[in-house]
Protein backbone atom coordinates (compact mmCIF):
# COMPACT_ATOMS: atom_id res chain seq x y z
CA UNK A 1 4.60 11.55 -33.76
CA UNK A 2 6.57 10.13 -31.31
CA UNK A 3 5.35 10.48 -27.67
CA UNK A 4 8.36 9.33 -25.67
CA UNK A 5 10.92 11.40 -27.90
CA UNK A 6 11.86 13.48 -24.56
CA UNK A 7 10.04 14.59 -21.46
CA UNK A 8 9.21 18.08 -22.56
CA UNK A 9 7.31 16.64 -26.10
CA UNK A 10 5.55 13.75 -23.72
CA UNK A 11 4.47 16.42 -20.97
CA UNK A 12 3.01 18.70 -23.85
CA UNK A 13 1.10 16.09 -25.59
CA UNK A 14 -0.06 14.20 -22.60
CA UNK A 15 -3.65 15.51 -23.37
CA UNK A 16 -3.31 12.63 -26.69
CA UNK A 17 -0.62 9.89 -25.01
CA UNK A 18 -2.79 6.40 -24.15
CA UNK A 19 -3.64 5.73 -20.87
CA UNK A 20 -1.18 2.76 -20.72
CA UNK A 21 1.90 3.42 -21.18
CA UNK A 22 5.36 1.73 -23.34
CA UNK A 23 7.38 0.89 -20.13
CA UNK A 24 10.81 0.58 -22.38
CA UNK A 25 10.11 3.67 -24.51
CA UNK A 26 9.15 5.50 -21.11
CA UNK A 27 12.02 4.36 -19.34
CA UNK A 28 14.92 5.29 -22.45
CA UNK A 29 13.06 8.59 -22.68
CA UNK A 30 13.40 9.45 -18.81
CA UNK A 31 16.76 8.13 -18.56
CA UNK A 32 18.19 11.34 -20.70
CA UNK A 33 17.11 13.21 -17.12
CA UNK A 34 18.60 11.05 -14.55
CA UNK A 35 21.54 12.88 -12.44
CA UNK A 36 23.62 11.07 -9.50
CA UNK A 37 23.15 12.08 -6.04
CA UNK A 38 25.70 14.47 -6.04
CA UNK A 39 24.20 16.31 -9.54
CA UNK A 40 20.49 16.40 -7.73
CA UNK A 41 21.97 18.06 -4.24
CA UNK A 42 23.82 20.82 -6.07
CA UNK A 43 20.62 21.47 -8.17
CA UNK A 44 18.48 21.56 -5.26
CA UNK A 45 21.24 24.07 -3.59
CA UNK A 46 21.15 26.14 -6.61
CA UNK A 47 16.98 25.67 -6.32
CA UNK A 48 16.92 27.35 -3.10
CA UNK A 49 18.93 29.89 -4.02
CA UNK A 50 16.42 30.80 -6.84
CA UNK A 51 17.66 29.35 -9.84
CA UNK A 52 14.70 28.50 -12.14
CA UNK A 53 16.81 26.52 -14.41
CA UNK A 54 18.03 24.66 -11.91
CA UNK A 55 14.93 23.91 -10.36
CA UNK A 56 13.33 22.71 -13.27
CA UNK A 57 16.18 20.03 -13.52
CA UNK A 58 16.21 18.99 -9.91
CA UNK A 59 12.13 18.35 -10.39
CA UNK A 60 12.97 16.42 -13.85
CA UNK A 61 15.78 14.28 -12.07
CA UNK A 62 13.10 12.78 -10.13
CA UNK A 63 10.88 11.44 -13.18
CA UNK A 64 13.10 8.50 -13.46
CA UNK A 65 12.76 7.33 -9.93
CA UNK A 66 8.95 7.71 -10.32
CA UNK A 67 9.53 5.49 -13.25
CA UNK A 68 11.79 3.05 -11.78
CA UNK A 69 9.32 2.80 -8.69
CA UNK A 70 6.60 2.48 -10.67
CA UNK A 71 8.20 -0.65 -12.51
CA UNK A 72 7.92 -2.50 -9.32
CA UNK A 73 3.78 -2.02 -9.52
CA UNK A 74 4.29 -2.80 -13.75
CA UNK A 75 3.11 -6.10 -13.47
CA UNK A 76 -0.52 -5.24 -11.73
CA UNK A 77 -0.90 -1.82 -13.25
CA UNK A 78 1.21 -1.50 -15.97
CA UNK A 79 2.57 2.14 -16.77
CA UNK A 80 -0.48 4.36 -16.64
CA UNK A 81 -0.09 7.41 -17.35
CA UNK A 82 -2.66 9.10 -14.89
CA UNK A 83 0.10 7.82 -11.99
CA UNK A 84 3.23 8.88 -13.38
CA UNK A 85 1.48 12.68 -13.78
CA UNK A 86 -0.06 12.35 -10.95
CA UNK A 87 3.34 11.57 -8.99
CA UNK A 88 5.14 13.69 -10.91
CA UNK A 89 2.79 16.58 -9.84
CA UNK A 90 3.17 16.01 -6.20
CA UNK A 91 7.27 15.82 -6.35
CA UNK A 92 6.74 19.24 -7.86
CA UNK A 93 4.20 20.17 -5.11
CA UNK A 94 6.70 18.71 -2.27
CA UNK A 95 9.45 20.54 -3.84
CA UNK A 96 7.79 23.66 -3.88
CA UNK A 97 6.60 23.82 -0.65
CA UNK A 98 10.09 22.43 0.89
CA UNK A 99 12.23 24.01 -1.17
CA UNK A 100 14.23 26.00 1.77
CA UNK A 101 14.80 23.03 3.86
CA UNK A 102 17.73 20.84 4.34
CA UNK A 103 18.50 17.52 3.32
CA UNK A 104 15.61 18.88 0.49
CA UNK A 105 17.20 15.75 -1.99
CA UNK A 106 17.34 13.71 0.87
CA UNK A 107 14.00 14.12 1.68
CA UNK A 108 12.57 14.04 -1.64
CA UNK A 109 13.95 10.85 -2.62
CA UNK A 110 12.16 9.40 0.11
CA UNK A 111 9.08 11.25 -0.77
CA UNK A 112 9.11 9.44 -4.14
CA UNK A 113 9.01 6.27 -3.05
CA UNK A 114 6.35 6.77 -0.66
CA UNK A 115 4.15 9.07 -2.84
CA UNK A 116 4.50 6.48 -5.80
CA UNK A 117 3.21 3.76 -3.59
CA UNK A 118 0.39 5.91 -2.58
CA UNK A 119 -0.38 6.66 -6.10
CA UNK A 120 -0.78 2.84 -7.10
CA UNK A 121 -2.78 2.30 -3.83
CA UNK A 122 -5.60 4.84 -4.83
CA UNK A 123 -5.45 3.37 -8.89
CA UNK A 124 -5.84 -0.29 -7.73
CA UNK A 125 -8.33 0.46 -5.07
CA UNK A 126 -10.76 3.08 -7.94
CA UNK A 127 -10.58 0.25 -10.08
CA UNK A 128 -11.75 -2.03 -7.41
CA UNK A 129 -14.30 -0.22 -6.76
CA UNK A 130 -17.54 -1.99 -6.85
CA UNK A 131 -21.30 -0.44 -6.81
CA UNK A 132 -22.33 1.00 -3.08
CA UNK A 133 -25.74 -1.18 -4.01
CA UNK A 134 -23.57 -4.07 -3.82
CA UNK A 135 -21.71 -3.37 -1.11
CA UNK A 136 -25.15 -2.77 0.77
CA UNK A 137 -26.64 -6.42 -0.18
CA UNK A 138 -23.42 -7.85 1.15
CA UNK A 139 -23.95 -6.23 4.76
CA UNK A 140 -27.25 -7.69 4.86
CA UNK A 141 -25.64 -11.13 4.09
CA UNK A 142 -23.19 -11.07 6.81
CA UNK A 143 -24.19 -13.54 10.07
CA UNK A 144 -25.34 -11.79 13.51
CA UNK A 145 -23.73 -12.69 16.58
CA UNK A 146 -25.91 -11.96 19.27
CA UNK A 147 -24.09 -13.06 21.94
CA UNK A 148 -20.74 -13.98 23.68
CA UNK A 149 -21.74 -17.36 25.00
CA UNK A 150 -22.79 -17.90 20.50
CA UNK A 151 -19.00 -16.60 20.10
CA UNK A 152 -17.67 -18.95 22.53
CA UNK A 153 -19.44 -22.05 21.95
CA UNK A 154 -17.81 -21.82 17.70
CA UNK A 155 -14.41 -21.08 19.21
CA UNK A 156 -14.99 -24.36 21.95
CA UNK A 157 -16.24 -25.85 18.72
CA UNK A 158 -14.30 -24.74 15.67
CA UNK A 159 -10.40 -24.71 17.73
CA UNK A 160 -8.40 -27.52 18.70
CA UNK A 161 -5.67 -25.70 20.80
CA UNK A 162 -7.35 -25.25 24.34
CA UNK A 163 -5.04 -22.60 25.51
CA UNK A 164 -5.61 -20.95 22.39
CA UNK A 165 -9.25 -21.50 23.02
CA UNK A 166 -9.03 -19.96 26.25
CA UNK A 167 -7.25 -16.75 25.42
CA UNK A 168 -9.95 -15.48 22.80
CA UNK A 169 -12.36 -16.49 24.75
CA UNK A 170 -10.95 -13.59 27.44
CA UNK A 171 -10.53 -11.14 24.47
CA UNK A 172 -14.34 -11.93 23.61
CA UNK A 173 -15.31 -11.41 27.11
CA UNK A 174 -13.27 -8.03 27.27
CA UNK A 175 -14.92 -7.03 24.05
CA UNK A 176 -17.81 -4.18 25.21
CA UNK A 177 -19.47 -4.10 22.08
CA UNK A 178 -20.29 -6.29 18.47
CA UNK A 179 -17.81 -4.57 16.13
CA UNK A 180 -15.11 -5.58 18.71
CA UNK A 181 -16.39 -9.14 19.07
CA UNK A 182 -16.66 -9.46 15.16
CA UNK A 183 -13.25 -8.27 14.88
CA UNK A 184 -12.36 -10.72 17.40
CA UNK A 185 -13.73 -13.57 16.41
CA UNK A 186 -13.64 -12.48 12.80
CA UNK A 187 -9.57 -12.30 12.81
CA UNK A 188 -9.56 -15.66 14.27
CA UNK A 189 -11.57 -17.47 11.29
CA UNK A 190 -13.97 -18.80 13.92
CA UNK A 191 -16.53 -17.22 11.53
C-alpha cells in the first residue's frame, strides 16, 4: 500500500508510516492540497461562518507549508513524521481556537513558520539529550573561580587589547555574584 497516495490515506495509516519520511513522495502528495492566498482567505471566511467543509480545507491548505518549511530543516532531520503531525496538530489547534479573528490566514501563515521551527527545536534538542548522570559529572569538572582579582589577573593575562581589558574588568567588578562573573568571563573565552 501506498502511504503518500493522498493526505486522507497517509493521516489514517500514520499508526504504520516509518518514522522518516520520502520527502518527494510527501511533497507530490501534499501538493494536491495547496490553494493560493486568495483560495485559503475565502476558506477561512467561509470557516468562520461555520462551514465544516470548508474548514477542513483551509486546515489541509496549510500541510504543504508545514512541508515546505520543514524542507529547510531536511538536511539535519530529515522528514520525520512525529514533526509534520505534530505541526499539523497545532495549525489545527491555532485554527480552532482563532477561528473568529481577522487576518485568521494572515495570522496562520505566520504561525506555521514559527510553530514548524519550534517543532524541529524540541526533535533536535530530545535527540540531544544526553544522561542527567552525565550532565552531573560534567558540573563537577567545571573550574571554580573564587575570586575577582583570579578573574582579572586571566583577562590581564589571556587579552591583548588593554581597553578591552579594562572594560570587562568593570563588568567583573559590577558582577555581585559567581554565575554573573562566569557568564562574564565565560562569554569572553578568558576561561
Amino acid at each position: 500500500m501506498d502511504y503518500y497516495e493522498s493526505w486522507e490515506s497517509f493521516v489514517s495509516n500514520i499508526d504504520v508510516v516509518p518514522d522518516k519520511l520520502d520527502g518527494e513522495k510527501l511533497i507530490h502528495m501534499v501538493s494536491a492540497l495547496s490553494c493560493t492566498r486568495s483560495e485559503r482567505e475565502s476558506l477561512g471566511r467561509a470557516a468562520a461562518e461555520g462551514d465544516k467543509t470548508s474548514l477542513e480545507c483551509f486546515l489541509n491548505a496549510y500541510v504543504p507549508m508545514i512541508v515546505g518549511t520543514m524542507k529547510k530543516y531536511s538536511p539535519r532531520i530529515g522528514y520525520n513524521r512525529d514533526i509534520l503531525m505534530g505541526c499539523v496538530e497545532k495549525v489545527r489547534e491555532k485554527v480552532a481556537n482563532t477561528l473568529y479573528l481577522d487576518n485568521l490566514e494572515y495570522n496562520t501563515t505566520h504561525y506555521v513558520d514559527w510553530m514548524v521551527r519550534n517543532e524541529v527545536t524540541k526533535f533536535i534538542v530530545s535527540q540531544d539529550k544526553r544522561p542527567e548522570e552525565h550532565l552531573e559529572d560534567k558540573k563537577e569538572d567545571e573550574p571554580k573561580v573564587e575570586t575577582i582579582d583570579e578573574l582579572i589577573e586571566k583577562i590581564s593575562v589571556s587579552i591583548s587589547d588593554q581597553d578591552q581589558a579594562e572594560r570587562i574588568k568593570k563588568m567583573l567588578q559590577a558582577c555581585r555574584n559567581d554565575v554573573k562573573r562566569r557568564i562574564v568571563s565565560g562569554a569572553n573565552g578568558t576561561l
